[in-house]
C-alpha atoms as a PDB file:
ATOM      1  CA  UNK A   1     -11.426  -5.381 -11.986  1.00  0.00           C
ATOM      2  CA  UNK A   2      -7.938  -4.309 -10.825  1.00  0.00           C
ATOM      3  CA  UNK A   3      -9.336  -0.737  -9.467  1.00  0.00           C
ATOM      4  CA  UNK A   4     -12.053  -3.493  -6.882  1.00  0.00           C
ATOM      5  CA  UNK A   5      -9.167  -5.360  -6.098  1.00  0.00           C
ATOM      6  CA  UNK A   6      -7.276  -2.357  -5.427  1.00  0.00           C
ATOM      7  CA  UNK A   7     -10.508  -1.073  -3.169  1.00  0.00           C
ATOM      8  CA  UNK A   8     -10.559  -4.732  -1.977  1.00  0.00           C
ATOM      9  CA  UNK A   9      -6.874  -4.692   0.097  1.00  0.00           C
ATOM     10  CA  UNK A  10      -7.986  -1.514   1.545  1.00  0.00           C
ATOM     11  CA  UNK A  11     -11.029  -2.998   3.121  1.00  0.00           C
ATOM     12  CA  UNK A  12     -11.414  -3.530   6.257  1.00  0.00           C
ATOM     13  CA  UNK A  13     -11.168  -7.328   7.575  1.00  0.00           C
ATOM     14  CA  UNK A  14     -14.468  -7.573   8.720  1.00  0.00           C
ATOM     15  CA  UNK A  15     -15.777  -7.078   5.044  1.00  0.00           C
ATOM     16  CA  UNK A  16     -13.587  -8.558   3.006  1.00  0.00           C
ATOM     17  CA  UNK A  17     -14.439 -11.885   3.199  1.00  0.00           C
ATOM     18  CA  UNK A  18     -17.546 -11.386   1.588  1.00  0.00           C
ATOM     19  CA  UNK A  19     -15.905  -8.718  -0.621  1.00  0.00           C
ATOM     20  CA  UNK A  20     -13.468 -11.274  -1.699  1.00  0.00           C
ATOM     21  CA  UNK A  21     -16.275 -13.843  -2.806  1.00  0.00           C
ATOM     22  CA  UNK A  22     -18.142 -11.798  -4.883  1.00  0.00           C
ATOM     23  CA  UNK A  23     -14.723 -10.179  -6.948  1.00  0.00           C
ATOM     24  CA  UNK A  24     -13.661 -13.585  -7.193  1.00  0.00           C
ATOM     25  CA  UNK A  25     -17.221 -14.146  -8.854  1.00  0.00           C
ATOM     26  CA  UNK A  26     -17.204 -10.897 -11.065  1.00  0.00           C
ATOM     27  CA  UNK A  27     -13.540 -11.792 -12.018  1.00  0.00           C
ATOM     28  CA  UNK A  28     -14.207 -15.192 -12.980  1.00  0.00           C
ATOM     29  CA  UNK A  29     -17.252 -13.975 -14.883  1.00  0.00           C
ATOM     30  CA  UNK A  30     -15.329 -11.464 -16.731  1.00  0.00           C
ATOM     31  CA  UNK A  31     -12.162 -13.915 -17.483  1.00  0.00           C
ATOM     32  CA  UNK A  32     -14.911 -16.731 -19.121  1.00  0.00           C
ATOM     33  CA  UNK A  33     -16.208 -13.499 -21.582  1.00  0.00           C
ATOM     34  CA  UNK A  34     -13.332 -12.385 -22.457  1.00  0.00           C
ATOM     35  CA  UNK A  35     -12.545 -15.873 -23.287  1.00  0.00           C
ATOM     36  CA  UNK A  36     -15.612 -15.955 -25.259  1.00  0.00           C
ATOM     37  CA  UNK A  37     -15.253 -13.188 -27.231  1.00  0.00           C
ATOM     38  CA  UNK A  38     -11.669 -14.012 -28.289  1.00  0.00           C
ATOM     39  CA  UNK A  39     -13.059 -17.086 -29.735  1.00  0.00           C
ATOM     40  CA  UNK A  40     -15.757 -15.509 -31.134  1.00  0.00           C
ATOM     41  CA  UNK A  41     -12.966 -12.822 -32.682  1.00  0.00           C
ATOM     42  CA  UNK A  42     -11.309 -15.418 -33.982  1.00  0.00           C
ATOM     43  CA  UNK A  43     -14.156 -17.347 -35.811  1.00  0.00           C
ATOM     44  CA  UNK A  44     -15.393 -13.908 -37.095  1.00  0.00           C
ATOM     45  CA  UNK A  45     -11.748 -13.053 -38.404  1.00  0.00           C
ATOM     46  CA  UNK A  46     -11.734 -16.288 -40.822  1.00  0.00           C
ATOM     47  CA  UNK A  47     -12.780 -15.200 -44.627  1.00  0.00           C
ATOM     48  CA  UNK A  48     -14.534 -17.119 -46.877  1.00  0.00           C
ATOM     49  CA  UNK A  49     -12.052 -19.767 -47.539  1.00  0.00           C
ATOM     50  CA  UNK A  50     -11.746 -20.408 -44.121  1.00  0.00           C
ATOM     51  CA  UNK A  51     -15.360 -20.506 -43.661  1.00  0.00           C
ATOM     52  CA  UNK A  52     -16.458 -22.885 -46.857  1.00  0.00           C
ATOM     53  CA  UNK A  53     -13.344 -25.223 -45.359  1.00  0.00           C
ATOM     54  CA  UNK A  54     -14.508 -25.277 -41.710  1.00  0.00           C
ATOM     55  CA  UNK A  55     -18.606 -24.954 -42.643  1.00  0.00           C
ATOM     56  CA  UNK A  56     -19.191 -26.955 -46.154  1.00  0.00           C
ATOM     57  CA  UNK A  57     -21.645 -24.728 -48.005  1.00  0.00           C
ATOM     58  CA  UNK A  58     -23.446 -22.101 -48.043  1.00  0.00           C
ATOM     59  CA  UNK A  59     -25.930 -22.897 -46.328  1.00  0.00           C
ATOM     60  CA  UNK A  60     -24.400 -24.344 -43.445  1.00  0.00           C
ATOM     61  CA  UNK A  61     -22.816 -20.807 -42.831  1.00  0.00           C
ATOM     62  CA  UNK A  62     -25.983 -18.929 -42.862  1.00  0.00           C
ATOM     63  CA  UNK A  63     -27.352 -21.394 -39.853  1.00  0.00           C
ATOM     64  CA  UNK A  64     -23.497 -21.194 -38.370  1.00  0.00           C
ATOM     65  CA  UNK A  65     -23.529 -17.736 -38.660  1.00  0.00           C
ATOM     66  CA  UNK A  66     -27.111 -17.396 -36.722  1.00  0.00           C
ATOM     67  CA  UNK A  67     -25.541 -19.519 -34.177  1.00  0.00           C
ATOM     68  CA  UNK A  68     -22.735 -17.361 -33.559  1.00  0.00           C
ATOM     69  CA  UNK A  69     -24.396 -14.087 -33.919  1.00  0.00           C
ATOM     70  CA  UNK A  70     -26.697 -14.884 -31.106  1.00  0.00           C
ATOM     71  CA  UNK A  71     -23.908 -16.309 -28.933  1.00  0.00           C
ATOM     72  CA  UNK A  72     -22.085 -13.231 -29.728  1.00  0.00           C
ATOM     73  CA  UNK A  73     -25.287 -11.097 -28.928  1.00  0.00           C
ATOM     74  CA  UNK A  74     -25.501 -13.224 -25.706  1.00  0.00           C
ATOM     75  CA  UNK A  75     -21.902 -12.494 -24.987  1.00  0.00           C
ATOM     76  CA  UNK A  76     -21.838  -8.941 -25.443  1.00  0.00           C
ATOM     77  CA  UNK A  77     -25.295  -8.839 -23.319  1.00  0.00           C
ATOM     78  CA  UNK A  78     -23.641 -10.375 -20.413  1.00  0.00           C
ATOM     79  CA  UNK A  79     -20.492  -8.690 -21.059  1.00  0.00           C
ATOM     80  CA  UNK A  80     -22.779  -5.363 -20.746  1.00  0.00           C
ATOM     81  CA  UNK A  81     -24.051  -6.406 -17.539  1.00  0.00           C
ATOM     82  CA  UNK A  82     -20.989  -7.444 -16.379  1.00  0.00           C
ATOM     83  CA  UNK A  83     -19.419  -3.848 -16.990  1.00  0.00           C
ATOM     84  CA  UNK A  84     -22.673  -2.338 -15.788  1.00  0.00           C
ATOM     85  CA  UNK A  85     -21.928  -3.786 -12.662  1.00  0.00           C
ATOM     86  CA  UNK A  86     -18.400  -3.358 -12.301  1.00  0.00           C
ATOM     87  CA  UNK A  87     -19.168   0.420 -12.705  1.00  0.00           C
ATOM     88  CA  UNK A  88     -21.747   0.520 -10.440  1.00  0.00           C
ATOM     89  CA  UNK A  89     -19.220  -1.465  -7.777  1.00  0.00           C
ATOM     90  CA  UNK A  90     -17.045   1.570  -8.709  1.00  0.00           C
ATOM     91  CA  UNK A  91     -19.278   4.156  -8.221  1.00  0.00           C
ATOM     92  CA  UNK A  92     -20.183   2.601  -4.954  1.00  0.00           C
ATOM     93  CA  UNK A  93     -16.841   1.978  -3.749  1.00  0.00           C
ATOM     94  CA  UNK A  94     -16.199   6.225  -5.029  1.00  0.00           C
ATOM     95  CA  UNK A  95     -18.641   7.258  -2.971  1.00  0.00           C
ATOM     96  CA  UNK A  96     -17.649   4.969  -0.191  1.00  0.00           C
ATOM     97  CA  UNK A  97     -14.344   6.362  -0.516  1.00  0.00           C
ATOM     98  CA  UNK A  98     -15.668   9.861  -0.280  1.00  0.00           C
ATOM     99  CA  UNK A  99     -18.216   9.585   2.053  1.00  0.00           C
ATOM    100  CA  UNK A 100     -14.907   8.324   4.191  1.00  0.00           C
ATOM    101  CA  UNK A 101     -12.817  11.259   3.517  1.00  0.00           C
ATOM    102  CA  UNK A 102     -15.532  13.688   4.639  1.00  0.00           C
ATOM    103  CA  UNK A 103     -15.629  11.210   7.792  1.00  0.00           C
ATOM    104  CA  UNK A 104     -11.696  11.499   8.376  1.00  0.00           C
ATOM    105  CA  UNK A 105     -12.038  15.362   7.471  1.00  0.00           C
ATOM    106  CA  UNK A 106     -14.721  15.840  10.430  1.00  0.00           C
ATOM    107  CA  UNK A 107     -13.234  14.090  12.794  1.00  0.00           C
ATOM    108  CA  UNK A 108      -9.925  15.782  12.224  1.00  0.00           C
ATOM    109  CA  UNK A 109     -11.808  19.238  13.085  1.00  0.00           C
ATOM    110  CA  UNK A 110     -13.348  17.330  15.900  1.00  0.00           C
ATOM    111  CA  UNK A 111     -10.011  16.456  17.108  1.00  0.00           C
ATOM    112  CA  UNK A 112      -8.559  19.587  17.313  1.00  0.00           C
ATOM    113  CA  UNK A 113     -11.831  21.275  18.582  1.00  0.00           C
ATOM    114  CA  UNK A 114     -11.319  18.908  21.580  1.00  0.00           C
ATOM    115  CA  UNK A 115      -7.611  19.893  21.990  1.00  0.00           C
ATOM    116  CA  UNK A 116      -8.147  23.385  21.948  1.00  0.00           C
ATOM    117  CA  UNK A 117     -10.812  22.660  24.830  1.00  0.00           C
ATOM    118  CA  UNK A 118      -8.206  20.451  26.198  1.00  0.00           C
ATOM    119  CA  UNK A 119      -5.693  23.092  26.146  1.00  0.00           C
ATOM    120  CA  UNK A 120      -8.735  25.783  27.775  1.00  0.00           C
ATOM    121  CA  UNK A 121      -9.958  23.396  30.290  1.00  0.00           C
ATOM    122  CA  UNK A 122      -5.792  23.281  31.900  1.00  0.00           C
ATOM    123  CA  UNK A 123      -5.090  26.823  31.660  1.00  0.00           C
ATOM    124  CA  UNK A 124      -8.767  27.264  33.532  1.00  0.00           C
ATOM    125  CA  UNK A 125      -7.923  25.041  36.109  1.00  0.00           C
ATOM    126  CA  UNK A 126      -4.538  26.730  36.761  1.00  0.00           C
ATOM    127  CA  UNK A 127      -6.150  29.799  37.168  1.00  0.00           C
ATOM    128  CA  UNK A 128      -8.701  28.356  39.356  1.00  0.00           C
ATOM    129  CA  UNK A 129      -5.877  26.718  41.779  1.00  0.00           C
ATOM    130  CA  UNK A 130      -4.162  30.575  41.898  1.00  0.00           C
ATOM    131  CA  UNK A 131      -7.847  32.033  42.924  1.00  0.00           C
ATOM    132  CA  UNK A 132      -7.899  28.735  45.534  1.00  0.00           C
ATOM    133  CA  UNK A 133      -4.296  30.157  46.618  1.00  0.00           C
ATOM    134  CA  UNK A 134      -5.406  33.645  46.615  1.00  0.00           C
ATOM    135  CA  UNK A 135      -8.724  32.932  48.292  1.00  0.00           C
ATOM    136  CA  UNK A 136      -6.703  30.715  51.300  1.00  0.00           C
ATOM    137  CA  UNK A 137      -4.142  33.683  52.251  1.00  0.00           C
ATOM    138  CA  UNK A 138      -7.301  35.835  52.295  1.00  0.00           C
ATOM    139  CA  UNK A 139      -9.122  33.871  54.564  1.00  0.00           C
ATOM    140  CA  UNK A 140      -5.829  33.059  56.936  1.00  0.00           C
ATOM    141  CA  UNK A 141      -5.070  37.110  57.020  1.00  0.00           C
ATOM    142  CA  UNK A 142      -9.050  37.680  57.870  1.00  0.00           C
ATOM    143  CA  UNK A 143      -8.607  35.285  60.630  1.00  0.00           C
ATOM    144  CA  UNK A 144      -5.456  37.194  61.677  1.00  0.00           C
ATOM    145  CA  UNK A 145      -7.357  40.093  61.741  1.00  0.00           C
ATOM    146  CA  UNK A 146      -9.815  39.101  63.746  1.00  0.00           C
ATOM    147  CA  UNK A 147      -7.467  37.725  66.590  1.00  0.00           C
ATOM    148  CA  UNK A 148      -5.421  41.065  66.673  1.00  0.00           C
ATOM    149  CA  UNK A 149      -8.660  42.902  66.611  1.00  0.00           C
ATOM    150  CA  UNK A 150     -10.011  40.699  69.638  1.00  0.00           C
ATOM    151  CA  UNK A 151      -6.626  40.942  71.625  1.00  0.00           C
ATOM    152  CA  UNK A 152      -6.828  45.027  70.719  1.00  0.00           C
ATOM    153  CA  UNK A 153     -10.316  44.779  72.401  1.00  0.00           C
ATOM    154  CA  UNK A 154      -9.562  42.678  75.382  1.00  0.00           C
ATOM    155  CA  UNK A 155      -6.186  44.961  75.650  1.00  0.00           C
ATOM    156  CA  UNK A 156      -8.702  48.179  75.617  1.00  0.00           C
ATOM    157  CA  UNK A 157     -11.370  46.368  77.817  1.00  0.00           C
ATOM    158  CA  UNK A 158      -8.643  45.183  80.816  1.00  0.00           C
ATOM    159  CA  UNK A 159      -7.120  49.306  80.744  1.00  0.00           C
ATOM    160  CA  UNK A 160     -10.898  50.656  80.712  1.00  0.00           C
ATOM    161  CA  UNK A 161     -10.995  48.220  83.586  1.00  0.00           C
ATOM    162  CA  UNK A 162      -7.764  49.463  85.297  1.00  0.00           C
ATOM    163  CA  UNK A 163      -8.575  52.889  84.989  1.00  0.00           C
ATOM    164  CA  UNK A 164     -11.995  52.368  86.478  1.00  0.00           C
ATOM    165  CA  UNK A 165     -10.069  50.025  89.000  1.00  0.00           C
ATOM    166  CA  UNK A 166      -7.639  52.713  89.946  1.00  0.00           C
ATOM    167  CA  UNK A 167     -10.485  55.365  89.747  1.00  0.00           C
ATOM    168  CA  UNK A 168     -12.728  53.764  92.306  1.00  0.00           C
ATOM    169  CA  UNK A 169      -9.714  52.902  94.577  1.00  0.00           C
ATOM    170  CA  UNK A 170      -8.116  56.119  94.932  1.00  0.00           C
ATOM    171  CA  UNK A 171     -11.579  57.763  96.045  1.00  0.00           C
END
């Protein structure tokens, strides 16, 4: 009972409401047997003076006797049950409780799978804005080249042009 009411603070809100109802139940339950079988101690504790003074004769404590050995058998039944199902809670909430730890565990690795990614994904885009730097000067220096390469040829075109100039007019 205490270890489900331990479980039963730890549960989440959404849950516990209905949690809540059926330890009250179980506790209840388990409070009115143990009740039950204190009395029953007691009666059963009594010797035989106690039991010819309460009972009368004989007789009378043969049928009492009956009477409380099946209430006790009753008692004990449900007291069975009672503990049958308190364990199985247990073992329910155990496995609840491990099947969450495995859950936390996982994500955990998830977590840091993600930040190593993280942490891969920056250092790739760094690299990728140095290429972009790279590949910009590239392109502005090709460009350059081109232009001194086309002034080179219209420098080289407008002397073949003088010299044919100058070659035609001196003849």
């Amino acid at each position: 009972i205490e270890q489900m009411d331990l479980e039963l603070r730890e549960a989440p809100s959404s849950t516990r409401a209905a949690l809540t109802k059926k330890w009250n139940g179980y506790n209840t339950e388990y409070k009115n047997l143990e009740a039950n079988l204190r009395k029953s101690r007691v009666a059963l504790m009594d010797s035989a003076t106690a039991r010819t003074r309460l009972l009368g004769s004989d007789e009378d404590y043969y049928y009492t006797s009956e009477d409380q050995r099946a209430r006790l058998l009753e008692n004990s039944e449900r007291i069975e049950k009672s503990n049958d199902r308190l364990d199985s809670g247990l073992r329910i909430a155990l496995e609840t409780e491990q099947v969450g730890a495995d859950i936390m565990t996982n994500l955990e690795s998830d977590r840091e799978k993600i930040k190593r990614s993280r942490d891969r994904l920056r250092g790739m885009n760094q690299d990728l804005s140095k290429s972009n730097r790279v590949l910009q000067r590239m392109y502005r220096r090709a460009i350059q080249h081109k232009i001194v390469v086309a002034i080179i040829v219209l420098v080289i075109i407008g002397i073949i042009i003088l010299i044919v100039y100058f070659a035609v007019t001196k003849k």
